[in-house]
N, C-alpha and C. Protein backbone atom coordinates (compact mmCIF):
# COMPACT_ATOMS: atom_id res chain seq x y z
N UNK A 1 2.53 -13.21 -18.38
CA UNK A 1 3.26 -12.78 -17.22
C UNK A 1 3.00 -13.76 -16.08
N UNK A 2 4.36 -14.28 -15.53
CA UNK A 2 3.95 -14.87 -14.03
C UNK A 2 3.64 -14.24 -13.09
N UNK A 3 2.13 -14.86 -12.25
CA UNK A 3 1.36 -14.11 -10.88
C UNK A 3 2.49 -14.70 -10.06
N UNK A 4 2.70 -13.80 -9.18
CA UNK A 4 3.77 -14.15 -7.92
C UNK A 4 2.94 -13.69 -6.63
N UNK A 5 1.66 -13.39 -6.70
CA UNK A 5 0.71 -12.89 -5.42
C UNK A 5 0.40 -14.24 -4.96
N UNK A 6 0.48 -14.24 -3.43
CA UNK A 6 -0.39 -15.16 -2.84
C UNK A 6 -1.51 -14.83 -2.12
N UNK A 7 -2.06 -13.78 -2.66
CA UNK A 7 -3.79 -13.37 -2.15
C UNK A 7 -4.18 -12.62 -3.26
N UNK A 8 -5.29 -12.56 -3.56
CA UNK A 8 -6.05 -11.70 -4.69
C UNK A 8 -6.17 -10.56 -4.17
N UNK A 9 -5.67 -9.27 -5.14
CA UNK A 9 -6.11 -8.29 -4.99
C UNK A 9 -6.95 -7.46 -5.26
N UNK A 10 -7.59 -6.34 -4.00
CA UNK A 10 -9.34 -6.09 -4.63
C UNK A 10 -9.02 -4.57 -4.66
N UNK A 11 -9.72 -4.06 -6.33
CA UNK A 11 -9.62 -2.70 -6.74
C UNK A 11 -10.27 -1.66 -5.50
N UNK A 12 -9.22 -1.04 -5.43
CA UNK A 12 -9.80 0.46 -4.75
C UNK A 12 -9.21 2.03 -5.34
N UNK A 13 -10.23 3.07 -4.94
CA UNK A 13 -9.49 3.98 -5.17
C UNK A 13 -9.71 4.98 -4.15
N UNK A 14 -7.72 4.67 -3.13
CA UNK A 14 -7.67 5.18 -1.83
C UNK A 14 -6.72 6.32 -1.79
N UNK A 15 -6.74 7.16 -1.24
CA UNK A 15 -5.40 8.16 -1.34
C UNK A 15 -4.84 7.96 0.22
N UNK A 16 -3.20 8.38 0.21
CA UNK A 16 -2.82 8.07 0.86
C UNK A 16 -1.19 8.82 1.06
N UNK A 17 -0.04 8.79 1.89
CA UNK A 17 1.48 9.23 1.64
C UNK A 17 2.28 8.00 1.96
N UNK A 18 3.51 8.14 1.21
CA UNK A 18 4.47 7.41 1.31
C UNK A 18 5.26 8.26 1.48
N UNK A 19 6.62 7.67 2.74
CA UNK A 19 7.63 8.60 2.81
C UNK A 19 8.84 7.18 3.48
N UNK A 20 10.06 7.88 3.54
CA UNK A 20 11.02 7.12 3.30
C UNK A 20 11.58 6.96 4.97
N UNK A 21 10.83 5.61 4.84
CA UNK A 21 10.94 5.05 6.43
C UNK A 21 9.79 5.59 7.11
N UNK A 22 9.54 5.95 8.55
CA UNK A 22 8.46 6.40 9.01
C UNK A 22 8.98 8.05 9.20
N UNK A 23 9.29 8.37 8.95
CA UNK A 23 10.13 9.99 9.09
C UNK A 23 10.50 11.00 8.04
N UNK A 24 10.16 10.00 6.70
CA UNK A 24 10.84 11.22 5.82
C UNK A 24 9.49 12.47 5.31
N UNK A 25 9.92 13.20 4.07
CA UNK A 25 8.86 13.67 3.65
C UNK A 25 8.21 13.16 2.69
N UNK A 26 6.64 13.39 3.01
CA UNK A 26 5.11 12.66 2.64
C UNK A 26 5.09 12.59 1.06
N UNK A 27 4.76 11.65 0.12
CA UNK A 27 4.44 11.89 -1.15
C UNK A 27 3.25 11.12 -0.99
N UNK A 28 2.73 12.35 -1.81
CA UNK A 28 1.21 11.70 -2.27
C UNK A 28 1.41 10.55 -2.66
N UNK A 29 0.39 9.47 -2.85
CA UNK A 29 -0.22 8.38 -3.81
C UNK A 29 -1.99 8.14 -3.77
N UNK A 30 -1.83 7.08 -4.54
CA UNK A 30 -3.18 6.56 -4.75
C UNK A 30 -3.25 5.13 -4.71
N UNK A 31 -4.03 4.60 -3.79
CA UNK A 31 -4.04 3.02 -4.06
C UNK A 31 -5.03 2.92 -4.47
N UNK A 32 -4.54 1.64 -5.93
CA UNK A 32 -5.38 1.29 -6.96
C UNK A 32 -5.71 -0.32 -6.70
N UNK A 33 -4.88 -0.92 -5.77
CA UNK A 33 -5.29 -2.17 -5.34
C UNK A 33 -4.93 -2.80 -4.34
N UNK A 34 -5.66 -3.68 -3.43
CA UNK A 34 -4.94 -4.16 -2.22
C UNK A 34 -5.34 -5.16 -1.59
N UNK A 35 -4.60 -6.11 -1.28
CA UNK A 35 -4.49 -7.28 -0.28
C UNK A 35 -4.20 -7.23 1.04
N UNK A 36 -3.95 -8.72 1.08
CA UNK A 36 -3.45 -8.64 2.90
C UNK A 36 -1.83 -8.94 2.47
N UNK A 37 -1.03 -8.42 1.52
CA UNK A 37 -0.01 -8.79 1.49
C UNK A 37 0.43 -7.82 1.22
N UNK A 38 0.03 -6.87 0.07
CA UNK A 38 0.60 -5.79 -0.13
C UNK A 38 -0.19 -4.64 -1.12
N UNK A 39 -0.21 -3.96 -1.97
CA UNK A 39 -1.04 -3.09 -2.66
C UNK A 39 -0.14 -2.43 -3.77
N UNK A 40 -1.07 -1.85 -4.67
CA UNK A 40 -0.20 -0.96 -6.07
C UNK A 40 -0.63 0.58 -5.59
N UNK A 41 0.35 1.19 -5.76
CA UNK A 41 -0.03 2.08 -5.40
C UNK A 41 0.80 3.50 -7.00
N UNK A 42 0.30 4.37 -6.68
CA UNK A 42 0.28 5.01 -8.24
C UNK A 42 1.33 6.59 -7.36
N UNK A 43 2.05 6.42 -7.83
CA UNK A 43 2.80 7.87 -6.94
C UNK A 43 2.67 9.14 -8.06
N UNK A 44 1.86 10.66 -8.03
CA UNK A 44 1.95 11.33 -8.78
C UNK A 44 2.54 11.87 -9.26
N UNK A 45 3.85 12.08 -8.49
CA UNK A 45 4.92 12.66 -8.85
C UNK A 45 5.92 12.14 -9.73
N UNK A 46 5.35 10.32 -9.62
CA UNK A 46 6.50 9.70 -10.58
C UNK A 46 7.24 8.99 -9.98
N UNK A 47 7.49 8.88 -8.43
CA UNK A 47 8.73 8.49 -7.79
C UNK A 47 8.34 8.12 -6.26
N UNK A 48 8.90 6.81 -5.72
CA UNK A 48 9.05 6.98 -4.22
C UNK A 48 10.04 7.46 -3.62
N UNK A 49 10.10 7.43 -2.28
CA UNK A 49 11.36 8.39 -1.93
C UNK A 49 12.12 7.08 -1.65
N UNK A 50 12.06 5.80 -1.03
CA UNK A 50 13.18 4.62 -1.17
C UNK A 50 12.66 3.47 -1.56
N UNK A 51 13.28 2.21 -1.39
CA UNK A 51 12.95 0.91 -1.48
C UNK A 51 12.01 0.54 -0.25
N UNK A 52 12.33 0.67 0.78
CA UNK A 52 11.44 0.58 1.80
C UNK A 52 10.96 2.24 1.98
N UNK A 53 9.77 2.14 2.26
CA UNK A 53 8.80 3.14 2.75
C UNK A 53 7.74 2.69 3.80
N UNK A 54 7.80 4.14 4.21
CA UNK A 54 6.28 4.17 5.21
C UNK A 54 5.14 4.72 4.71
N UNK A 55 4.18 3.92 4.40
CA UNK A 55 2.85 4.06 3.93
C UNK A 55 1.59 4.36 5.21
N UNK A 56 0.45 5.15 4.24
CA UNK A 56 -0.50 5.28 5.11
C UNK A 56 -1.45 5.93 4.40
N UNK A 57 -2.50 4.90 4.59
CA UNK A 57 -3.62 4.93 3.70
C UNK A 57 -4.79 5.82 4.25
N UNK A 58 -5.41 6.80 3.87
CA UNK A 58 -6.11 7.82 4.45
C UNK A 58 -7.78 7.21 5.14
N UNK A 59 -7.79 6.27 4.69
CA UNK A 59 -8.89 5.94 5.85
C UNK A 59 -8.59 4.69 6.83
N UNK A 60 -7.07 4.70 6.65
CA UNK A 60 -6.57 3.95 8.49
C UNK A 60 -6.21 4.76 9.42
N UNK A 61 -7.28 5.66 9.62
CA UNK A 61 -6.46 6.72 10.85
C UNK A 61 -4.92 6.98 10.85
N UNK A 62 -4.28 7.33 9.64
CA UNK A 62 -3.05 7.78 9.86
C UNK A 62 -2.09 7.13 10.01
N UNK A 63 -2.25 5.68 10.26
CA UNK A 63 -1.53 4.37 10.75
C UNK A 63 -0.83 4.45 9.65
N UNK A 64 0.92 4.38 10.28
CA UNK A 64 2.23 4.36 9.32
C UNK A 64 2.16 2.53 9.11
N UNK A 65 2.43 2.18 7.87
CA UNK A 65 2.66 0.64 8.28
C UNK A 65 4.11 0.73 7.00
N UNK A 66 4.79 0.19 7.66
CA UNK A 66 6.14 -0.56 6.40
C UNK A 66 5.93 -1.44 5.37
N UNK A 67 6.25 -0.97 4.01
CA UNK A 67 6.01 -1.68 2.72
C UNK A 67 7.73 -1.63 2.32
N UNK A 68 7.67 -2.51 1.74
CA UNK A 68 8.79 -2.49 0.40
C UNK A 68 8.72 -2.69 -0.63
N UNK A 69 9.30 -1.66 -2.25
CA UNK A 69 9.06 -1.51 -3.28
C UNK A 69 9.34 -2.52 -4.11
N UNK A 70 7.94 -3.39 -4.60
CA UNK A 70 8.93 -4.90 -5.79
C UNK A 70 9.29 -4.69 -6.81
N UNK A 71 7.99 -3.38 -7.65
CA UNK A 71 8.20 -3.26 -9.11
C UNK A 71 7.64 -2.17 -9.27
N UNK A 72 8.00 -1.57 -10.29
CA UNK A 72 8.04 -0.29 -11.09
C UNK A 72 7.65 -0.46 -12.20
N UNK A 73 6.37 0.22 -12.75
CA UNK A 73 6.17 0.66 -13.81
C UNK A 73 5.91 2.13 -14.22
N UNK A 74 6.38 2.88 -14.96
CA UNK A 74 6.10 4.27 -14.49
C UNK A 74 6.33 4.95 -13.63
N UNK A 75 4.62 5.17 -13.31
CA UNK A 75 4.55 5.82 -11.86
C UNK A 75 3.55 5.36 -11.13
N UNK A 76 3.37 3.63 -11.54
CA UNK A 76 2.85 2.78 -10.76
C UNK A 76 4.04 1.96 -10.25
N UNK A 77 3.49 1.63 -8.59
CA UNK A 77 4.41 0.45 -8.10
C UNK A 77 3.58 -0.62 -7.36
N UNK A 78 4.44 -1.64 -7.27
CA UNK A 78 3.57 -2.41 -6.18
C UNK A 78 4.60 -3.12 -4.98
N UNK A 79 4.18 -2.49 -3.86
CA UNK A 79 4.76 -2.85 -2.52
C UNK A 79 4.18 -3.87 -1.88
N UNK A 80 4.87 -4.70 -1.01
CA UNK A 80 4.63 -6.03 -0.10
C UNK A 80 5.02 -5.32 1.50
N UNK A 81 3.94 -5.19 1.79
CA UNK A 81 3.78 -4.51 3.38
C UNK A 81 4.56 -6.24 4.53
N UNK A 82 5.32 -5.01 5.46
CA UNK A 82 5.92 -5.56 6.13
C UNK A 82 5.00 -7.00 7.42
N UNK A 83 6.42 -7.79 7.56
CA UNK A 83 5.45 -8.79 7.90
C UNK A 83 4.44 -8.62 9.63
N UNK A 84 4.83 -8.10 10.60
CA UNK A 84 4.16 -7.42 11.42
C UNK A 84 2.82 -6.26 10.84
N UNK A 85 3.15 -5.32 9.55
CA UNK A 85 1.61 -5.00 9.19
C UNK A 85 0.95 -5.86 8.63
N UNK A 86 0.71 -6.33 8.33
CA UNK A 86 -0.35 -7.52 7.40
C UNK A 86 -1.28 -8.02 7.92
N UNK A 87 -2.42 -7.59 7.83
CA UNK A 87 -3.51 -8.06 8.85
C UNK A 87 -3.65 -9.55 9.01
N UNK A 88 -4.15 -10.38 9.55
CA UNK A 88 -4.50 -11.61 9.47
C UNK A 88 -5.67 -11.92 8.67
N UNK A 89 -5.48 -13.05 7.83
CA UNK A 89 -6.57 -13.49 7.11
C UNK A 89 -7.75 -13.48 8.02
N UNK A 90 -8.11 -13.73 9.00
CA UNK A 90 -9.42 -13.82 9.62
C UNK A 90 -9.78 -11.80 9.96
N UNK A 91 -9.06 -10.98 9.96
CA UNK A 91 -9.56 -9.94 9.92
C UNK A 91 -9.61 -9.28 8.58
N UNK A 92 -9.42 -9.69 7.57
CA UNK A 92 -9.02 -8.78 5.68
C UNK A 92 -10.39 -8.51 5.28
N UNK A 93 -11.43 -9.36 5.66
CA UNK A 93 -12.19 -9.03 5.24
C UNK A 93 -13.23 -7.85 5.88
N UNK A 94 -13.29 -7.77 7.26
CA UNK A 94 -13.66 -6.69 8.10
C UNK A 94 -12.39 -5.86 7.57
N UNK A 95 -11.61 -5.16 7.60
CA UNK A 95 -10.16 -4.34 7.41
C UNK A 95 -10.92 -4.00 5.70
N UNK A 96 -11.31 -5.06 4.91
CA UNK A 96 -10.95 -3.96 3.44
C UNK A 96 -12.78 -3.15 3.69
N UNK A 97 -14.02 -3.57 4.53
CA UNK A 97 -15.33 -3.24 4.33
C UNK A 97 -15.00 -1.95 5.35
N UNK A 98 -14.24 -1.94 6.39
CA UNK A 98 -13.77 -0.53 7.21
C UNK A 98 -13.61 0.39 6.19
N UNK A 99 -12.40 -0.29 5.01
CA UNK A 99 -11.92 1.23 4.26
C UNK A 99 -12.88 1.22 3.35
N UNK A 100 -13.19 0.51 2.01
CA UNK A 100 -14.13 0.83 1.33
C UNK A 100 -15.40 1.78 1.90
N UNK A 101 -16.11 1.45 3.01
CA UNK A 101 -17.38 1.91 3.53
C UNK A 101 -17.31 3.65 4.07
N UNK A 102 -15.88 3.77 4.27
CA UNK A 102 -15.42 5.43 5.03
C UNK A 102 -16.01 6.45 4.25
């Protein structure tokens, strides 16, 4: 398979909602991995509610950030967070020891 990531992604296991845009209604997930570019995230139900969604990972204080859906497997996906959320490389590494450490 061709890698198309341009940052390595580091295993976590985060819970979190996705909903369709910043307004729709919440579906659970689980993030199983994540960068400063984007993350996989595992939806239980099977499904997101669009192509673009609003994500929010339960130990960023609630913070909605914009992803869009690349690929589907199942009821795993993996989204590329919008270019205004994406932390800066000089903060990813403080940003992933915040959430891991919660």
């Amino acid at each position: 398979m061709l890698e198309r990531r341009n940052a390595s992604r580091r295993r976590v296991c985060l819970h979190g909602v996705a909903s369709a845009g910043l307004s729709g209604t919440p579906v659970p997930i689980r993030v199983r991995s994540i960068s400063d570019g984007g993350a996989e995230v595992v939806a239980d139900r099977g499904c997101l509610p669009d192509k673009t969604i609003g994500l929010s990972i339960g130990r960023e204080d609630g913070r909605f950030r914009l992803a869009e859906v690349c690929w589907r497997r199942g009821n795993r996906f993996g989204v590329k967070f919008g270019e205004t959320d994406r932390p800066s490389n000089d903060t990813l590494p403080g940003w992933l020891s915040e959430l891991l450490s919660a």
